[in-house]
Protein backbone atom coordinates (compact mmCIF):
# COMPACT_ATOMS: atom_id res chain seq x y z
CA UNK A 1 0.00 0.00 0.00
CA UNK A 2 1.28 3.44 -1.11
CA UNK A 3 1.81 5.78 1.77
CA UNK A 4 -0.50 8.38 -0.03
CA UNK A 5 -3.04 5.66 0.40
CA UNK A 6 -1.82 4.55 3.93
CA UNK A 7 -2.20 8.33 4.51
CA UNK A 8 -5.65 8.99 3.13
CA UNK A 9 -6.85 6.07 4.82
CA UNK A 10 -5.80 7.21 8.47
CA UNK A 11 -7.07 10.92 7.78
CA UNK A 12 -10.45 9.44 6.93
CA UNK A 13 -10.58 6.57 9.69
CA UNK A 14 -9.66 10.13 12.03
CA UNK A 15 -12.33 12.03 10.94
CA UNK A 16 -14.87 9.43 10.94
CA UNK A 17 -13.63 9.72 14.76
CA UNK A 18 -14.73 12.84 15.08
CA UNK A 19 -12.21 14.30 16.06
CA UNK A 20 -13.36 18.02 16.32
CA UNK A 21 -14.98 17.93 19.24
CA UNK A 22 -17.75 16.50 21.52
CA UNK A 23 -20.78 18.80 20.31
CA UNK A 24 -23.34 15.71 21.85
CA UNK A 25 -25.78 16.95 25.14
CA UNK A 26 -25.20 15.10 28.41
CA UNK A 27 -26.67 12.41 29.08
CA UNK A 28 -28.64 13.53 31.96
CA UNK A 29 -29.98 17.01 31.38
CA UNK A 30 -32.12 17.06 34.17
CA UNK A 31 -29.60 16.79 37.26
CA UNK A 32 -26.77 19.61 37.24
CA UNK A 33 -24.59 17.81 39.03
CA UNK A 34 -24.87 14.99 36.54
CA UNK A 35 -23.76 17.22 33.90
CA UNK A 36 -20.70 18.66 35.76
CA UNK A 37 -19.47 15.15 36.28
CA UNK A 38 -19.56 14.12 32.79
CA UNK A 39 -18.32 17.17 31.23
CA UNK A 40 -16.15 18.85 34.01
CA UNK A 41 -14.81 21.56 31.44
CA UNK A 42 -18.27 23.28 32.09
CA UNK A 43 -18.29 23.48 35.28
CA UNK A 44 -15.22 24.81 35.05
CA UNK A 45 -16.40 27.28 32.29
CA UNK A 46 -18.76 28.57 34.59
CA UNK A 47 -17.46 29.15 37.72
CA UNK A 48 -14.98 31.74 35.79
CA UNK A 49 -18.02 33.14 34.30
CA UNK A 50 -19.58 33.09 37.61
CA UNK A 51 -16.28 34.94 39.13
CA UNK A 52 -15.85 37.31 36.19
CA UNK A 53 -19.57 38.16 35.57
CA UNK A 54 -21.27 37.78 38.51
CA UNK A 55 -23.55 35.16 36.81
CA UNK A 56 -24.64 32.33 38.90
CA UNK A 57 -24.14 28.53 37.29
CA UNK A 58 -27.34 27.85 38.13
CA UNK A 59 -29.01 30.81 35.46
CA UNK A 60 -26.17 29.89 32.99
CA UNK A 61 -27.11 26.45 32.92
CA UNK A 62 -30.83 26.60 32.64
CA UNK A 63 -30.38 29.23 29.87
CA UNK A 64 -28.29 27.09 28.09
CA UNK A 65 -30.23 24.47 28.36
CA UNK A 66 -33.54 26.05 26.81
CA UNK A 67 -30.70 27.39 23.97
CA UNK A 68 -29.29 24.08 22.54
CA UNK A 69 -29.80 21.60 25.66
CA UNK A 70 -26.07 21.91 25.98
CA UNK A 71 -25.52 20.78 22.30
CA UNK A 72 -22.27 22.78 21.04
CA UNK A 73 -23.39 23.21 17.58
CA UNK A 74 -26.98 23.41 18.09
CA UNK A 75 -28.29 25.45 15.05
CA UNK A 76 -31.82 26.48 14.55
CA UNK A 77 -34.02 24.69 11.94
CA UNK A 78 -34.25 25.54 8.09
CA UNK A 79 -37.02 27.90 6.79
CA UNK A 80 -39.15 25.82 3.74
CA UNK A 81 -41.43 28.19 1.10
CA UNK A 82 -44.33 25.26 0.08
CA UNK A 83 -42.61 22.72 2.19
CA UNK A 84 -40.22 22.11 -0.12
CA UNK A 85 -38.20 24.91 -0.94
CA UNK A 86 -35.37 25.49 1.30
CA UNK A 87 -34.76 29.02 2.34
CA UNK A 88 -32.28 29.30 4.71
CA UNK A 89 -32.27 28.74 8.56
CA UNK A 90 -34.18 31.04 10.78
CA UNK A 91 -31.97 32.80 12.07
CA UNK A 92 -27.70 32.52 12.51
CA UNK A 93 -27.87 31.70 16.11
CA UNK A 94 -25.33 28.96 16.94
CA UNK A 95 -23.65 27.29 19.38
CA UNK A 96 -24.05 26.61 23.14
CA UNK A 97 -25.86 30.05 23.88
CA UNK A 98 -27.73 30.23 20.22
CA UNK A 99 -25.80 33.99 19.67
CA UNK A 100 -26.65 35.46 16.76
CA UNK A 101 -24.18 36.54 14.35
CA UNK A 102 -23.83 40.84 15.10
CA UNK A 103 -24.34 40.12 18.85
CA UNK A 104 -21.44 37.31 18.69
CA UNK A 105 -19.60 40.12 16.67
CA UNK A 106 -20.58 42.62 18.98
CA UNK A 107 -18.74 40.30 22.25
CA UNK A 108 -15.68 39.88 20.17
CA UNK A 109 -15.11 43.33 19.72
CA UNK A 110 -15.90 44.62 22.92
CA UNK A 111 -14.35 42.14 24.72
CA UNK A 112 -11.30 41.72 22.40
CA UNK A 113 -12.29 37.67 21.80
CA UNK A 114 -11.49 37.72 18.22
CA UNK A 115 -10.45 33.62 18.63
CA UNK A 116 -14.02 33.28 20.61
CA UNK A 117 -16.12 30.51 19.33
CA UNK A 118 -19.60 29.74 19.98
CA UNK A 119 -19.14 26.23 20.07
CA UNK A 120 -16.63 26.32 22.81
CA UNK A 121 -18.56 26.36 26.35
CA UNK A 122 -15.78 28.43 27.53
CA UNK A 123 -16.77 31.31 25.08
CA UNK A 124 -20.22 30.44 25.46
CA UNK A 125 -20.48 31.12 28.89
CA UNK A 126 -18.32 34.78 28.77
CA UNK A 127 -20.94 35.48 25.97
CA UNK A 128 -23.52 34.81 28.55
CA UNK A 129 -22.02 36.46 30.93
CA UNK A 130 -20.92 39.64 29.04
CA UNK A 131 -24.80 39.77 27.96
CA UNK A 132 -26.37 39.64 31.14
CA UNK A 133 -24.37 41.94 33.08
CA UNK A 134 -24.88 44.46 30.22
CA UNK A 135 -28.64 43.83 30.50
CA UNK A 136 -28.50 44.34 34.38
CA UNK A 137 -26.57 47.54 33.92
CA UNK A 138 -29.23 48.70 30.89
CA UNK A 139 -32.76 47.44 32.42
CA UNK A 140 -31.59 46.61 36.07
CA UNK A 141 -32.17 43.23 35.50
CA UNK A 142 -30.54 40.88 38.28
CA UNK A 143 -28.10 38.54 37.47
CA UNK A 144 -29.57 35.96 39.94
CA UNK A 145 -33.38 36.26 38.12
CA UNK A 146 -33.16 33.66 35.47
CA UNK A 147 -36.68 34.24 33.60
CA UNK A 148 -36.38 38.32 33.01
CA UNK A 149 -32.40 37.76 32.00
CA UNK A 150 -33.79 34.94 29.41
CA UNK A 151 -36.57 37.33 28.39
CA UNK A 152 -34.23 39.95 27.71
CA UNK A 153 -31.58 37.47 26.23
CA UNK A 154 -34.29 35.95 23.64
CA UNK A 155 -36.18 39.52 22.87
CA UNK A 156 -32.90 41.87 22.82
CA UNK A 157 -32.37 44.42 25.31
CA UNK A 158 -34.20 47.03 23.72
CA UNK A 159 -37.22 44.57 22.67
CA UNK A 160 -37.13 43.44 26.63
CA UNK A 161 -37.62 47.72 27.25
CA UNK A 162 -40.29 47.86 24.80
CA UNK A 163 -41.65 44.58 26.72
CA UNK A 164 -42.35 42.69 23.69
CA UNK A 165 -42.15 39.27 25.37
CA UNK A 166 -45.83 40.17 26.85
CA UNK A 167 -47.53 39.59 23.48
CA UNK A 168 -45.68 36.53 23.29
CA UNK A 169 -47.45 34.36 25.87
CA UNK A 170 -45.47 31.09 24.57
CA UNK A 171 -42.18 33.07 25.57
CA UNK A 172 -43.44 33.69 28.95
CA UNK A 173 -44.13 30.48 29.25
CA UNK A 174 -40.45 29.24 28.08
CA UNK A 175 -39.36 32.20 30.52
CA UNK A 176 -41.30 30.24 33.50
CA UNK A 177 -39.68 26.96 33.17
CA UNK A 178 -35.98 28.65 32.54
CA UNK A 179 -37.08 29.87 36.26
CA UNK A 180 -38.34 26.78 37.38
CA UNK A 181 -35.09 24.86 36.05
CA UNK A 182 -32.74 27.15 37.42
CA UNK A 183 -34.25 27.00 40.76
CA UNK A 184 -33.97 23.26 40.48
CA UNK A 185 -30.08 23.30 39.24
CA UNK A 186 -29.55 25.61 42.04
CA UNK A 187 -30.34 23.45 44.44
CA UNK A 188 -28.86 20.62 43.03
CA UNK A 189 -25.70 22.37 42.63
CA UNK A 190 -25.60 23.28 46.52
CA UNK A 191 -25.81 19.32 47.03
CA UNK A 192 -23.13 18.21 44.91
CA UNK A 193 -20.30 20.72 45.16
C-alpha cells in the first residue's frame, strides 16, 4: 500500500472519529450535578463566568439548556417556502448560547475575543455572561433572576424595554420553566459541590 493511500486512509478513519470535538448533550440534562461530572470543562467554564460576571451557574445552565440543551453546535431549523423549498435557517444563532451573528460580533469586539467561538462552552459562557451583566446595567435586570435575563436574552435588550415578550405568551411560558429549572439546578448544585 502506497503511503498516499496509507495516509488517506488514516485521515479518513480520524475524521470518521470525530475528532473536532464533543458537540453531543449530556446524558442527563435534568440533574446539574450529573452534567458537571460528565463534562467537568463546564463546570469549570462557569465558575470563571460566575467569578468574572457575577452570573450564577445555576441561570447559565438553565439558559443554556432552553438554547441548545447543551448541544455545542446546536443550530436552529431551516425555513421551507411550500414545504419544499429550502430558504435558509431562521436565524444565525449557533452554538451553546444560540448567539446570533452581530451580537457574537458585537462580544468579540468589545471584549477583544477575536479567537471566541460559539461552540466552545468556555466562550459560550463569557458570551452569557458579558450579555447579562450588560442587561443588568441597561434594564436593572438581576443577574440571579433567570426568567427576566432569558426574556431579555431571547427579545434583545431594547425589545425586553419595549416589553415585547408580553404579546408573546409562549415566551413567557419558556421564561417560567428557565425559572423553574434554574431553581432546580440551584439546588442541586448546593448538594453536589
Amino acid at each position: 500500500m502506497s503511503s498516499f493511500l496509507r495516509a488517506s486512509v488514516l485521515l479518513l478513519l480520524l475524521a470518521a472519529c470525530g475528532g473536532g470535538g464533543n458537540f453531543s448533550a449530556p446524558r442527563d440534562l435534568e440533574n446539574a450535578c450529573a452534567i458537571i461530572a460528565e463534562r467537568p470543562q463546564y463546570r469549570r467554564a462557569m465558575l470563571a463566568t460566575e467569578r468574572k460576571w457575577g452570573v450564577p451557574m445555576h441561570v447559565q445552565m438553565a439558559v443554556i439548556h432552553q438554547e441548545s440543551k447543551f448541544i455545542g453546535n446546536a443550530r436552529t431549523p431551516h425555513r421551507y417556502a411550500l414545504g419544499v423549498i429550502p430558504l435558509g435557517r431562521q436565524s444565525s444563532a449557533f452554538g451553546y448560547s444560540q448567539a446570533l451573528d452581530g451580537t457574537w460580533e458585537e462580544y468579540q469586539e468589545e471584549e477583544r475575543q477575536r479567537r471566541a467561538r460559539r461552540d466552545r462552552i468556555k466562550d459560550a459562557t463569557d458570551f452569557m455572561g458579558w450579555y447579562m451583566h450588560k442587561s443588568e446595567q441597561s434594564l436593572g435586570i438581576s443577574k440571579h433572576d433567570a426568567r427576566n435575563q432569558y426574556l431579555a436574552y431571547h427579545d434583545g435588550r431594547s425589545g425586553y424595554a419595549r416589553g415585547t415578550y408580553n404579546s408573546k405568551p409562549w415566551l413567557l411560558a419558556v421564561a417560567g420553566r428557565v425559572e423553574t429549572r434554574a431553581q432546580r439546578y440551584r439546588a442541586q448544585l448546593a448538594s453536589c459541590r
